[in-house]
PDB file of N, CA and C in Angstrom:
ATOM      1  N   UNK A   1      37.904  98.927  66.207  1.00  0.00           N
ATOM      2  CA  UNK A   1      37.058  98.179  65.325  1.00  0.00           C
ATOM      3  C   UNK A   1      35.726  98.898  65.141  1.00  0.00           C
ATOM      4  N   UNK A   2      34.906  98.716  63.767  1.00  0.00           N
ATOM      5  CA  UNK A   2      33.939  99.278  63.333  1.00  0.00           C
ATOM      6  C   UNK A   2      32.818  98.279  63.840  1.00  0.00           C
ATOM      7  N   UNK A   3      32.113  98.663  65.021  1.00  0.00           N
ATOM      8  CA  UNK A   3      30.665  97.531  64.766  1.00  0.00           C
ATOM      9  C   UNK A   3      29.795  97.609  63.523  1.00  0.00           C
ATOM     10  N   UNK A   4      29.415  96.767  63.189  1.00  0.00           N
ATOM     11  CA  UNK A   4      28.654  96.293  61.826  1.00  0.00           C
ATOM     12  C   UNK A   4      27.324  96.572  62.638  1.00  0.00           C
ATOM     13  N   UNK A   5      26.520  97.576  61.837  1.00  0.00           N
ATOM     14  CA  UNK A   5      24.890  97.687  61.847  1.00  0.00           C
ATOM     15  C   UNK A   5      24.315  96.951  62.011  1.00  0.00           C
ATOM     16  N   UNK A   6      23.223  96.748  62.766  1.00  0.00           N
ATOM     17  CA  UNK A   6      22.260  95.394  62.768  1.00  0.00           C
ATOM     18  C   UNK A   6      21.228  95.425  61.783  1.00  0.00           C
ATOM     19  N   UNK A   7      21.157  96.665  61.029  1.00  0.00           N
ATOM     20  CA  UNK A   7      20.078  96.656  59.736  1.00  0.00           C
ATOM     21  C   UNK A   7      20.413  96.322  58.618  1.00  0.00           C
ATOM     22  N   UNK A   8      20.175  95.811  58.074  1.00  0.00           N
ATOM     23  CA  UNK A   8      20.570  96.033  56.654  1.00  0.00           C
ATOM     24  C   UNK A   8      19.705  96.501  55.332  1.00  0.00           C
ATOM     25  N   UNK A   9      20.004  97.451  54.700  1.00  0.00           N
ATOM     26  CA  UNK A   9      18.683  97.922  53.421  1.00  0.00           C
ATOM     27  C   UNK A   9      18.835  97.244  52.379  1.00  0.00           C
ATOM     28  N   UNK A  10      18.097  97.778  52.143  1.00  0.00           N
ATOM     29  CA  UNK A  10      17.731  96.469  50.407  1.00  0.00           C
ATOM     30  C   UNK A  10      16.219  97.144  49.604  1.00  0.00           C
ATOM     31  N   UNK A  11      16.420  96.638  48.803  1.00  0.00           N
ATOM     32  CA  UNK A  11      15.487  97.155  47.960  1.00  0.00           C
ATOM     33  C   UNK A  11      14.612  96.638  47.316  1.00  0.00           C
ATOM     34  N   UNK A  12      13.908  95.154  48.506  1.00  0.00           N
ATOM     35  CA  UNK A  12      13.288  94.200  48.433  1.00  0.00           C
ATOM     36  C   UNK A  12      11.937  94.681  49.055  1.00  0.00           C
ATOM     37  N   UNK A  13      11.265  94.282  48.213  1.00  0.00           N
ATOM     38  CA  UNK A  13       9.161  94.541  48.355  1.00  0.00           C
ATOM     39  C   UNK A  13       8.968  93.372  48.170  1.00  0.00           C
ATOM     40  N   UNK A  14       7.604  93.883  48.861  1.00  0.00           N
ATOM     41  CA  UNK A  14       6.219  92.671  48.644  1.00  0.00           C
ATOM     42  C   UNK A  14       5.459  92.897  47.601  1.00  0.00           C
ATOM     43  N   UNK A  15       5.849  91.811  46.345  1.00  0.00           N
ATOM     44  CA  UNK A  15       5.262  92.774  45.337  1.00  0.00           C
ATOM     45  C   UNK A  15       3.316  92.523  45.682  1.00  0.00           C
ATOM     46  N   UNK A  16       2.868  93.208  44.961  1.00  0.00           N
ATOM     47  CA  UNK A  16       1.450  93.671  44.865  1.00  0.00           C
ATOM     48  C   UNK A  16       0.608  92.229  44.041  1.00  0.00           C
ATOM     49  N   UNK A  17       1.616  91.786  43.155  1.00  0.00           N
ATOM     50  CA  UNK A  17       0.689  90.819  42.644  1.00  0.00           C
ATOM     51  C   UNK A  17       0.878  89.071  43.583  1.00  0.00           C
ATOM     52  N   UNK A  18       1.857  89.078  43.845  1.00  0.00           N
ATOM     53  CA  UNK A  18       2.009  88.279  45.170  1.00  0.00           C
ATOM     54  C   UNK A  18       1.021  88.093  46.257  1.00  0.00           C
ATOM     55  N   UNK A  19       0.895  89.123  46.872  1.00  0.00           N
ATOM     56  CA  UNK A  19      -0.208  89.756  47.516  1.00  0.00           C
ATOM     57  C   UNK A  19      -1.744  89.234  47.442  1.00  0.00           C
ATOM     58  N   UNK A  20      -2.078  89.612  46.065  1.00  0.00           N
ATOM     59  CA  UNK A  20      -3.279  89.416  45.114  1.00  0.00           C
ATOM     60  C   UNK A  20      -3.087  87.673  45.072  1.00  0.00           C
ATOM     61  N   UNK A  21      -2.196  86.918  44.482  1.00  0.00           N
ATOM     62  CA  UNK A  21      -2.308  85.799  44.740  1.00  0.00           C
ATOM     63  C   UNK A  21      -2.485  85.239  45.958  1.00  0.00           C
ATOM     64  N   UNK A  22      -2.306  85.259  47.267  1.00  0.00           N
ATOM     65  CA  UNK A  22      -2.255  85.328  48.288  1.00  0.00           C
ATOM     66  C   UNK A  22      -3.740  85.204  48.520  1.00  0.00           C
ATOM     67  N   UNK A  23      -4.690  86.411  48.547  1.00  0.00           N
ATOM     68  CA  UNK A  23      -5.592  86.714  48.341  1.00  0.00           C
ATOM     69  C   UNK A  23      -6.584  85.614  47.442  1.00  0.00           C
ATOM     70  N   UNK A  24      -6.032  85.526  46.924  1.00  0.00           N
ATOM     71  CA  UNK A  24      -7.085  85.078  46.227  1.00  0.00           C
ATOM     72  C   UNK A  24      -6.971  83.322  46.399  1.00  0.00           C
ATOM     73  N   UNK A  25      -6.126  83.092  46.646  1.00  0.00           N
ATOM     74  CA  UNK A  25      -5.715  81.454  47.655  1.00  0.00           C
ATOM     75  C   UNK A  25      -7.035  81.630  48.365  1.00  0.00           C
ATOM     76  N   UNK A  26      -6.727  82.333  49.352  1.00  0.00           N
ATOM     77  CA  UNK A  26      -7.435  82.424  50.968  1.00  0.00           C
ATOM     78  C   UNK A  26      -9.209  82.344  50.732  1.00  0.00           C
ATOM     79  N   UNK A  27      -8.953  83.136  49.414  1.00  0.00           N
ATOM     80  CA  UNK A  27     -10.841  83.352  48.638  1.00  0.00           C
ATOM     81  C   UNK A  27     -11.177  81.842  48.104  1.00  0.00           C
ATOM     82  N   UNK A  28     -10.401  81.283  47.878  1.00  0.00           N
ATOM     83  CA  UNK A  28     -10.855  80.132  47.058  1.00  0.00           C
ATOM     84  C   UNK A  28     -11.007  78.771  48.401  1.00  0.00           C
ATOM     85  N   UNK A  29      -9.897  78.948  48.992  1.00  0.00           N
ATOM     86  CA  UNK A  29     -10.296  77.840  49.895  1.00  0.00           C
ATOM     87  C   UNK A  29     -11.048  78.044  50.570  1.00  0.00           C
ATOM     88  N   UNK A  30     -11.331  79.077  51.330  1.00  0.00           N
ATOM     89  CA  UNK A  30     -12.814  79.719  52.104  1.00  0.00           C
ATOM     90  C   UNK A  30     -13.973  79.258  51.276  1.00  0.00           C
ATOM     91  N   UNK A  31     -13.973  79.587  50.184  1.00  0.00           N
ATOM     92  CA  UNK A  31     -14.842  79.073  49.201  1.00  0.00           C
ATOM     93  C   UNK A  31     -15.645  77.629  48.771  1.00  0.00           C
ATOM     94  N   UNK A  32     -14.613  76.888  48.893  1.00  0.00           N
ATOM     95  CA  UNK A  32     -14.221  75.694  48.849  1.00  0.00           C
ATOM     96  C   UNK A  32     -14.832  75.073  50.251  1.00  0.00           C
ATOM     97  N   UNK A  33     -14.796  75.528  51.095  1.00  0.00           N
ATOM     98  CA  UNK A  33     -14.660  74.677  52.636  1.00  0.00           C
ATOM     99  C   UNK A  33     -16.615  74.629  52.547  1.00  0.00           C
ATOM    100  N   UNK A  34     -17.292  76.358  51.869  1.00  0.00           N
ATOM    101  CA  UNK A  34     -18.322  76.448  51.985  1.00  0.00           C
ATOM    102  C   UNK A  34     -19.085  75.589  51.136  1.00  0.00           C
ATOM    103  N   UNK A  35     -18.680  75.382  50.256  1.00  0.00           N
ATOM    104  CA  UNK A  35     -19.321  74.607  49.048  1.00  0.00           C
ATOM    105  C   UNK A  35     -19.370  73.183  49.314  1.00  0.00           C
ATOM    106  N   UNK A  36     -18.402  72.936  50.280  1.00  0.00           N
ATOM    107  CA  UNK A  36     -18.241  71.347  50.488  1.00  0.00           C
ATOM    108  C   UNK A  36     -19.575  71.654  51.828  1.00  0.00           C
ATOM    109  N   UNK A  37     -19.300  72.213  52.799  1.00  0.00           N
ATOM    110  CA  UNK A  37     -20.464  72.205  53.994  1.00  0.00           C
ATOM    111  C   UNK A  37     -21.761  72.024  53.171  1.00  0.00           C
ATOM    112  N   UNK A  38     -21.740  73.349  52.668  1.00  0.00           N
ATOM    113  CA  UNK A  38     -23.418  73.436  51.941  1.00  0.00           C
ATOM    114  C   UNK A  38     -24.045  71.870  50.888  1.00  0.00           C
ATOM    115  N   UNK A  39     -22.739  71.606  50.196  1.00  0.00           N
ATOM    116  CA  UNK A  39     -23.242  70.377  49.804  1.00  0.00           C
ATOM    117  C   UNK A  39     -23.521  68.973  50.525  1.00  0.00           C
ATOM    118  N   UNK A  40     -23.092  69.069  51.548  1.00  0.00           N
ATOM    119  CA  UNK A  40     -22.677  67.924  53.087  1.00  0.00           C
ATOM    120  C   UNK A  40     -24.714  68.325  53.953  1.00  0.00           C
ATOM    121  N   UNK A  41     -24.763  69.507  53.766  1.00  0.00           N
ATOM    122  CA  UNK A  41     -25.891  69.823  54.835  1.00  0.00           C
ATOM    123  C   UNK A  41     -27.087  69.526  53.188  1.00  0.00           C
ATOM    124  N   UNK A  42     -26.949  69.380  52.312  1.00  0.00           N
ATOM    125  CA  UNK A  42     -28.327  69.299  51.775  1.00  0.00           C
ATOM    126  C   UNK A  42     -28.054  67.697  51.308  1.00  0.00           C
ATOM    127  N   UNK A  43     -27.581  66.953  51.429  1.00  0.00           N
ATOM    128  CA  UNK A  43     -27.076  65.597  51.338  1.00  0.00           C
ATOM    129  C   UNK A  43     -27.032  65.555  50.152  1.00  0.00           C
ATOM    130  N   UNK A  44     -26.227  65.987  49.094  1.00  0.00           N
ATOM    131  CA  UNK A  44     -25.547  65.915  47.907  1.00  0.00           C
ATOM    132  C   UNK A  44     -26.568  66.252  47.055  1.00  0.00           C
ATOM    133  N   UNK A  45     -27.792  67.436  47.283  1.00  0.00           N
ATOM    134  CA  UNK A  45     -28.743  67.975  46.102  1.00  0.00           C
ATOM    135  C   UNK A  45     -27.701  68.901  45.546  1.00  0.00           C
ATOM    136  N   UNK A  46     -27.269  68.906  44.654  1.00  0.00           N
ATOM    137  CA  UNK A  46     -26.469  69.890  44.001  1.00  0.00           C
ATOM    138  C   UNK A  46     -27.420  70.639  42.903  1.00  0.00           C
ATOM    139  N   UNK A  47     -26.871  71.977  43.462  1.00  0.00           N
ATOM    140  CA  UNK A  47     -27.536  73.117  43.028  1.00  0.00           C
ATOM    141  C   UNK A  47     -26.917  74.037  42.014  1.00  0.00           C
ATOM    142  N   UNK A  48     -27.797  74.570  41.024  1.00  0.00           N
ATOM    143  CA  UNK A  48     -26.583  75.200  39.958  1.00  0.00           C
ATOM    144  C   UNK A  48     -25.711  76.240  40.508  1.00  0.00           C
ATOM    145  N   UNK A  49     -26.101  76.994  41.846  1.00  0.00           N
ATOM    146  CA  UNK A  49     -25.268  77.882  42.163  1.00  0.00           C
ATOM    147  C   UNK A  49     -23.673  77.627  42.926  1.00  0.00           C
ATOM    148  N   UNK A  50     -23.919  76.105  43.506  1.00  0.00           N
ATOM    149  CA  UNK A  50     -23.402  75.276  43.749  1.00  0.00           C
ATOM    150  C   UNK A  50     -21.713  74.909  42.473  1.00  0.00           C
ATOM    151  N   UNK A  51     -22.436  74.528  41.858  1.00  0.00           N
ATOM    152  CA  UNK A  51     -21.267  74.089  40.334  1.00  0.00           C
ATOM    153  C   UNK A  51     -20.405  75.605  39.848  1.00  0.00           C
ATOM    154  N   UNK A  52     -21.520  76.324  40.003  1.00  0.00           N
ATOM    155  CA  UNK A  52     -20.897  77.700  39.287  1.00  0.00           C
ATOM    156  C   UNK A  52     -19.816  78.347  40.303  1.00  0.00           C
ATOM    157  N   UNK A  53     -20.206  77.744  41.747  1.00  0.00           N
ATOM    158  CA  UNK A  53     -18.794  78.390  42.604  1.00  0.00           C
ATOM    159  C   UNK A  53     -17.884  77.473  42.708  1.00  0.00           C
ATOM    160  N   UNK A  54     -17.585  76.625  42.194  1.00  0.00           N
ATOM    161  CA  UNK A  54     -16.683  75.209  42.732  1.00  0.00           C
ATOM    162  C   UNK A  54     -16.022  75.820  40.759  1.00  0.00           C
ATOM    163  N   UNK A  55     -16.876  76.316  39.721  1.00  0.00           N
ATOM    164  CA  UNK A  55     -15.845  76.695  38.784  1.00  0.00           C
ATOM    165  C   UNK A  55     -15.282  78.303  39.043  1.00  0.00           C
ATOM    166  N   UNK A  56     -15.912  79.116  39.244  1.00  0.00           N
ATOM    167  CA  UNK A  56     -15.425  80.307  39.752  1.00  0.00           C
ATOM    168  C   UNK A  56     -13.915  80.673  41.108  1.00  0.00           C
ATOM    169  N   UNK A  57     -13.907  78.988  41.957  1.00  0.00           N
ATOM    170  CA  UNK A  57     -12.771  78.563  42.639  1.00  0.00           C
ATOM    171  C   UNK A  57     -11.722  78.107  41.769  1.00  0.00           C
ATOM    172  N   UNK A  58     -11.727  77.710  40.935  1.00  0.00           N
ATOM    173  CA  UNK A  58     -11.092  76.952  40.101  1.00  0.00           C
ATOM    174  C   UNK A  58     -10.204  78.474  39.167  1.00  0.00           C
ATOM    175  N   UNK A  59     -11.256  78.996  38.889  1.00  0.00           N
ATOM    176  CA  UNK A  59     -10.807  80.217  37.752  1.00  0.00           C
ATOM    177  C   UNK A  59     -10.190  81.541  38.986  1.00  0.00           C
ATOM    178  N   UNK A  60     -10.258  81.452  40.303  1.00  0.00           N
ATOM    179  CA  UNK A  60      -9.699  82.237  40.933  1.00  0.00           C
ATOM    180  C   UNK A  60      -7.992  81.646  41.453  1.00  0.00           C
ATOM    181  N   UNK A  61      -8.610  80.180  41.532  1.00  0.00           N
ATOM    182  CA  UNK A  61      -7.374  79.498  41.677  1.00  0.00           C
ATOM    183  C   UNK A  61      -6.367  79.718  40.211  1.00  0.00           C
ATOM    184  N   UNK A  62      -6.155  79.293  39.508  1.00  0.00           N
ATOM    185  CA  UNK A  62      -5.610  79.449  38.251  1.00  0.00           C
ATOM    186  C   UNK A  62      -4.686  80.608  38.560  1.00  0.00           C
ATOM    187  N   UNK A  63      -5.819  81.638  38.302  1.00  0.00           N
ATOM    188  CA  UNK A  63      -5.231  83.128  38.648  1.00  0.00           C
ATOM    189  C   UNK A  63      -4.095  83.402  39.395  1.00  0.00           C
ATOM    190  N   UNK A  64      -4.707  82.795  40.852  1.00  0.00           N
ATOM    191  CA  UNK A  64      -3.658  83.186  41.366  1.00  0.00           C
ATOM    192  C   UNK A  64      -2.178  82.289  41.225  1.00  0.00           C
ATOM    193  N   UNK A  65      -2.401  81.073  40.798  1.00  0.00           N
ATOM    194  CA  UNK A  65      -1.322  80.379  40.476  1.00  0.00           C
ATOM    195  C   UNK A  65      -0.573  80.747  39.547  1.00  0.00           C
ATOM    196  N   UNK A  66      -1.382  81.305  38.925  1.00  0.00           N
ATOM    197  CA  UNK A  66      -0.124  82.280  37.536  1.00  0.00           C
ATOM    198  C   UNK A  66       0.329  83.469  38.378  1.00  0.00           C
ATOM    199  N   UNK A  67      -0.120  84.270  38.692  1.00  0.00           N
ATOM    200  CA  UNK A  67       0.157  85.473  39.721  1.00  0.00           C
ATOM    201  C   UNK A  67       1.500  84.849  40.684  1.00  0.00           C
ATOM    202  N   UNK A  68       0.983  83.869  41.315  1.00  0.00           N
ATOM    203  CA  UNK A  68       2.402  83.662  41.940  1.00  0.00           C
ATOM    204  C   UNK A  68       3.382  83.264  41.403  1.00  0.00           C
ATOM    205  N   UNK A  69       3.717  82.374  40.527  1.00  0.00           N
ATOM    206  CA  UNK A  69       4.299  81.733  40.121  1.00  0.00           C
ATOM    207  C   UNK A  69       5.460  82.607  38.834  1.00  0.00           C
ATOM    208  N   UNK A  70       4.602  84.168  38.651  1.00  0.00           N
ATOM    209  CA  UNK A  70       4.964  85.369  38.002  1.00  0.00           C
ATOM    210  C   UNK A  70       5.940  86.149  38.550  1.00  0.00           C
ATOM    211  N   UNK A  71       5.586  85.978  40.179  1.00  0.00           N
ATOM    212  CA  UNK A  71       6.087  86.613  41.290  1.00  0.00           C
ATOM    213  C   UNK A  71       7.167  85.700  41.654  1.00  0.00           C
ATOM    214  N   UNK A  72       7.213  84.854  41.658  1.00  0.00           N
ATOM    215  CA  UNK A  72       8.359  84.217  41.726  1.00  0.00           C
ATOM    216  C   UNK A  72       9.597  84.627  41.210  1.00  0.00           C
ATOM    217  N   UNK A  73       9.532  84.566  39.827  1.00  0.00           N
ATOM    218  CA  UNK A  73      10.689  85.220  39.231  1.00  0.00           C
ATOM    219  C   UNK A  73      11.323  85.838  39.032  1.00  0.00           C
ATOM    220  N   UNK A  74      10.487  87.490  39.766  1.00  0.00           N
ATOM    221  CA  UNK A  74      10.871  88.189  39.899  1.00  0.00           C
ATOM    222  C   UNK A  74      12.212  88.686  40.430  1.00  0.00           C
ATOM    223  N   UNK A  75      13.259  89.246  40.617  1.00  0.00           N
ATOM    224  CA  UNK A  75      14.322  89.745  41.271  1.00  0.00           C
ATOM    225  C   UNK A  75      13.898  90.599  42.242  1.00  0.00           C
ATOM    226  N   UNK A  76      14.726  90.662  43.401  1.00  0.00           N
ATOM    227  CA  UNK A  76      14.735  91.824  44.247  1.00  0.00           C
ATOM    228  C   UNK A  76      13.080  91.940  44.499  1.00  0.00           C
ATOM    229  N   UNK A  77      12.517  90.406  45.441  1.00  0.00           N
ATOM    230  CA  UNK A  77      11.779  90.740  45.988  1.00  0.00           C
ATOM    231  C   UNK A  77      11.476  89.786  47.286  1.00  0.00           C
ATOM    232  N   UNK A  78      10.965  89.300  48.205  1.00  0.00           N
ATOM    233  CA  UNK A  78      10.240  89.145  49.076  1.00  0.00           C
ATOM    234  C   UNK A  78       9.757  87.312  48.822  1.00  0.00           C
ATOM    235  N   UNK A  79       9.889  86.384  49.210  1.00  0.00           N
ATOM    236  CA  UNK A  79       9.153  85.016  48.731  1.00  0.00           C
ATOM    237  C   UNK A  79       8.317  84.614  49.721  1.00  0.00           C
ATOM    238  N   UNK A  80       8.135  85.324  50.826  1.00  0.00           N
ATOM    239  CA  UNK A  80       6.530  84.574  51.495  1.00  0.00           C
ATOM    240  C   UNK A  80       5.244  85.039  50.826  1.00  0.00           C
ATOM    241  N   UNK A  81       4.550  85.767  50.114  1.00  0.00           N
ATOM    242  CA  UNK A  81       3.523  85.909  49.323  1.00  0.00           C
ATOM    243  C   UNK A  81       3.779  85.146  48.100  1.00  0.00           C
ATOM    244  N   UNK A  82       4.891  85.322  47.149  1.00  0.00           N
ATOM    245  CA  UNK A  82       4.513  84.443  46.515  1.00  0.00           C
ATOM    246  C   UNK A  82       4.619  82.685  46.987  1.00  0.00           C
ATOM    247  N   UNK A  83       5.426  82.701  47.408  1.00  0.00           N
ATOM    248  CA  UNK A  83       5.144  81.021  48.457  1.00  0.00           C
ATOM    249  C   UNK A  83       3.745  80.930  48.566  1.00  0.00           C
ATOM    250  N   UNK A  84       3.787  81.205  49.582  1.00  0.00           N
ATOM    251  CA  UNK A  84       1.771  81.455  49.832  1.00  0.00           C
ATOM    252  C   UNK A  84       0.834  81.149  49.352  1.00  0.00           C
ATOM    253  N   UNK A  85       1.004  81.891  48.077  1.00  0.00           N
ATOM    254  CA  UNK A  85       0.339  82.193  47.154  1.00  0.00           C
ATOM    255  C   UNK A  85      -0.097  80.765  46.179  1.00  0.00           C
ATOM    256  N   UNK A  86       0.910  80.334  46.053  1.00  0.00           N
ATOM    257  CA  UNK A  86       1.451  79.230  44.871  1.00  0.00           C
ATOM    258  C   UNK A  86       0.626  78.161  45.880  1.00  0.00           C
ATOM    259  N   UNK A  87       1.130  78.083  47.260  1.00  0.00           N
ATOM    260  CA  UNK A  87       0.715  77.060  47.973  1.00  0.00           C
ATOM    261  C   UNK A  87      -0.815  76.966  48.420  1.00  0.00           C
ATOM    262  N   UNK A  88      -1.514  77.800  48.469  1.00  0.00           N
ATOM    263  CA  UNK A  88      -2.900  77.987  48.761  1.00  0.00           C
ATOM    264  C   UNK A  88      -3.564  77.733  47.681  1.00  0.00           C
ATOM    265  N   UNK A  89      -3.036  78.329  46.500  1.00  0.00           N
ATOM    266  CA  UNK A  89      -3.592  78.306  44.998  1.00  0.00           C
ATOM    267  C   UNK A  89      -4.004  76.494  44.725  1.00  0.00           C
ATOM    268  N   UNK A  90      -2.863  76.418  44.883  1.00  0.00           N
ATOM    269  CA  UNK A  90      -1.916  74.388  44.842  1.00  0.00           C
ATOM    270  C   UNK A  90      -3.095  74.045  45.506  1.00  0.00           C
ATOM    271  N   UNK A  91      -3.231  74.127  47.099  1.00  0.00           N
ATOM    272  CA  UNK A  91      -4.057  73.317  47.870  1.00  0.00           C
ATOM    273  C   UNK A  91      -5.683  73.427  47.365  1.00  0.00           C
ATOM    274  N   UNK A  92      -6.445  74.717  46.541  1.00  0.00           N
ATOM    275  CA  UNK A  92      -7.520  74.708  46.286  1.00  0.00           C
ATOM    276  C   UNK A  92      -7.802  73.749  45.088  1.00  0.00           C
ATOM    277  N   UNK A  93      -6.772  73.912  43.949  1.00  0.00           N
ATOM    278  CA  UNK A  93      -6.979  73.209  42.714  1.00  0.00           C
ATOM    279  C   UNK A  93      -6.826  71.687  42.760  1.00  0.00           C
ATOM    280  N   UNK A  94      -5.942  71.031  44.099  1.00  0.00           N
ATOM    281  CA  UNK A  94      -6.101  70.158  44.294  1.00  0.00           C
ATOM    282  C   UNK A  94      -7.605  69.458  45.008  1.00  0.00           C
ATOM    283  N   UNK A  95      -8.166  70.432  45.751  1.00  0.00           N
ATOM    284  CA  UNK A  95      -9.443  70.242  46.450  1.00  0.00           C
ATOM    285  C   UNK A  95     -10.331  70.076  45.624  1.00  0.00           C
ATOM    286  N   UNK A  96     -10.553  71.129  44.255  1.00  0.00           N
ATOM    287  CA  UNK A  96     -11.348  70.903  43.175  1.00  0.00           C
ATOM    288  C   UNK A  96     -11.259  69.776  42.407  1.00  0.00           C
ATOM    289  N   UNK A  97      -9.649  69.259  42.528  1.00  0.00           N
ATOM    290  CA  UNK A  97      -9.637  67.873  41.586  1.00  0.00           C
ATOM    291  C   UNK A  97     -10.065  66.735  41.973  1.00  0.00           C
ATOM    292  N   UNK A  98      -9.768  66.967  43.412  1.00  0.00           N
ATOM    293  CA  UNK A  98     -10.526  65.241  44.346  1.00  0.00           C
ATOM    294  C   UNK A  98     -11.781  65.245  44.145  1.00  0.00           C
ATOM    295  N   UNK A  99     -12.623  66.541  44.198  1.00  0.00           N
ATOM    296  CA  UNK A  99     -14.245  66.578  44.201  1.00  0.00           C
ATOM    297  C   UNK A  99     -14.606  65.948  42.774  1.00  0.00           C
ATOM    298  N   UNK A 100     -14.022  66.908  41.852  1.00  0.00           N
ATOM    299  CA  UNK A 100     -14.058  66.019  40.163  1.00  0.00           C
ATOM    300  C   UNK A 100     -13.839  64.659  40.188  1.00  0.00           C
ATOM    301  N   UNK A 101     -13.135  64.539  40.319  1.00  0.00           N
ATOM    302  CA  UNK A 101     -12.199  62.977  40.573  1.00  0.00           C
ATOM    303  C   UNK A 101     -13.497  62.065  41.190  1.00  0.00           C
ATOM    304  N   UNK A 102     -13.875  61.987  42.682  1.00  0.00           N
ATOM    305  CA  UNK A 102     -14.472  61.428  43.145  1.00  0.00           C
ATOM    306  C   UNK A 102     -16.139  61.410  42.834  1.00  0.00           C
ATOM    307  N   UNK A 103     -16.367  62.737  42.278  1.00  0.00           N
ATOM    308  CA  UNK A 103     -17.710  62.286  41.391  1.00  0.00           C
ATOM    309  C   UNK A 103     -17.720  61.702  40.199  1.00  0.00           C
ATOM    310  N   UNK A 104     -16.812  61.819  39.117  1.00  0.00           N
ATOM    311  CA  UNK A 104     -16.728  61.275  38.306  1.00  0.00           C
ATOM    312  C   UNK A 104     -16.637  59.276  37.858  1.00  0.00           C
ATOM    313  N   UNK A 105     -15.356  59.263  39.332  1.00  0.00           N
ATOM    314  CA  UNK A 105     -15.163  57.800  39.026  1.00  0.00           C
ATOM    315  C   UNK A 105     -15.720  57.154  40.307  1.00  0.00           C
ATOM    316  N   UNK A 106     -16.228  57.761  41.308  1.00  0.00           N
ATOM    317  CA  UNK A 106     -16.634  56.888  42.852  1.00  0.00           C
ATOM    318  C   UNK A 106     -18.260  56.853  42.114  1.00  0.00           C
ATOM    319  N   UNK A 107     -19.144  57.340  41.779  1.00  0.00           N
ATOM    320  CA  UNK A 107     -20.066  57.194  41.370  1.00  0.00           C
ATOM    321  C   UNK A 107     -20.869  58.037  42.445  1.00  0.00           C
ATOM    322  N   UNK A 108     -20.512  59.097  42.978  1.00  0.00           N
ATOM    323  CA  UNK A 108     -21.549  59.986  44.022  1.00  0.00           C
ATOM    324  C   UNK A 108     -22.552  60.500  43.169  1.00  0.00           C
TER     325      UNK A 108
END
């Protein structure tokens, strides 16, 4: 009998834009965690530099949600970056929507 290899090849990558989504998840919720502290430590003075990173999260989020979600479809590749990706993206744009959400209709 022939033992069967324990390797097997393939011609499966991590693609690059996967990656980049990934990335840019990790940037946005980092982002996100800061913007919520900084607004928590000045007791809700919101500052224009303030608004402009909570939209700049938003527009990195996007990004990468198209990026992954690109990567997805791909053939002959790899699904923990784009997983990742999609899911970090997911968890920031949802973070941005509760903050909208709750200033808009809680009356903060």
């Amino acid at each position: 009998m022939i033992k069967k290899s324990g390797y097997m090849f393939t011609n499966r990558k991590h693609p690059k834009r996967a990656v980049m989504a990934t990335i840019l998840g990790c940037i946005s919720l980092l982002s996100l965690a800061a913007v919520i502290y900084l607004s928590y430590s000045t007791q809700g003075a919101g500052y224009g530099s303030t608004g402009m990173t909570g939209l700049l999260i938003t527009v990195f989020s996007l990004t990468g949600l198209v990026l992954g979600i690109l990567t997805v479809m791909e053939k002959e590749r790899y699904l923990f970056f784009p997983v990742m990706g999609i899911l970090l993206n997911t968890a920031s744009l949802a973070g941005i929507s509760i903050i909208l959400y709750a200033g808009a209709n809680l009356g903060y």
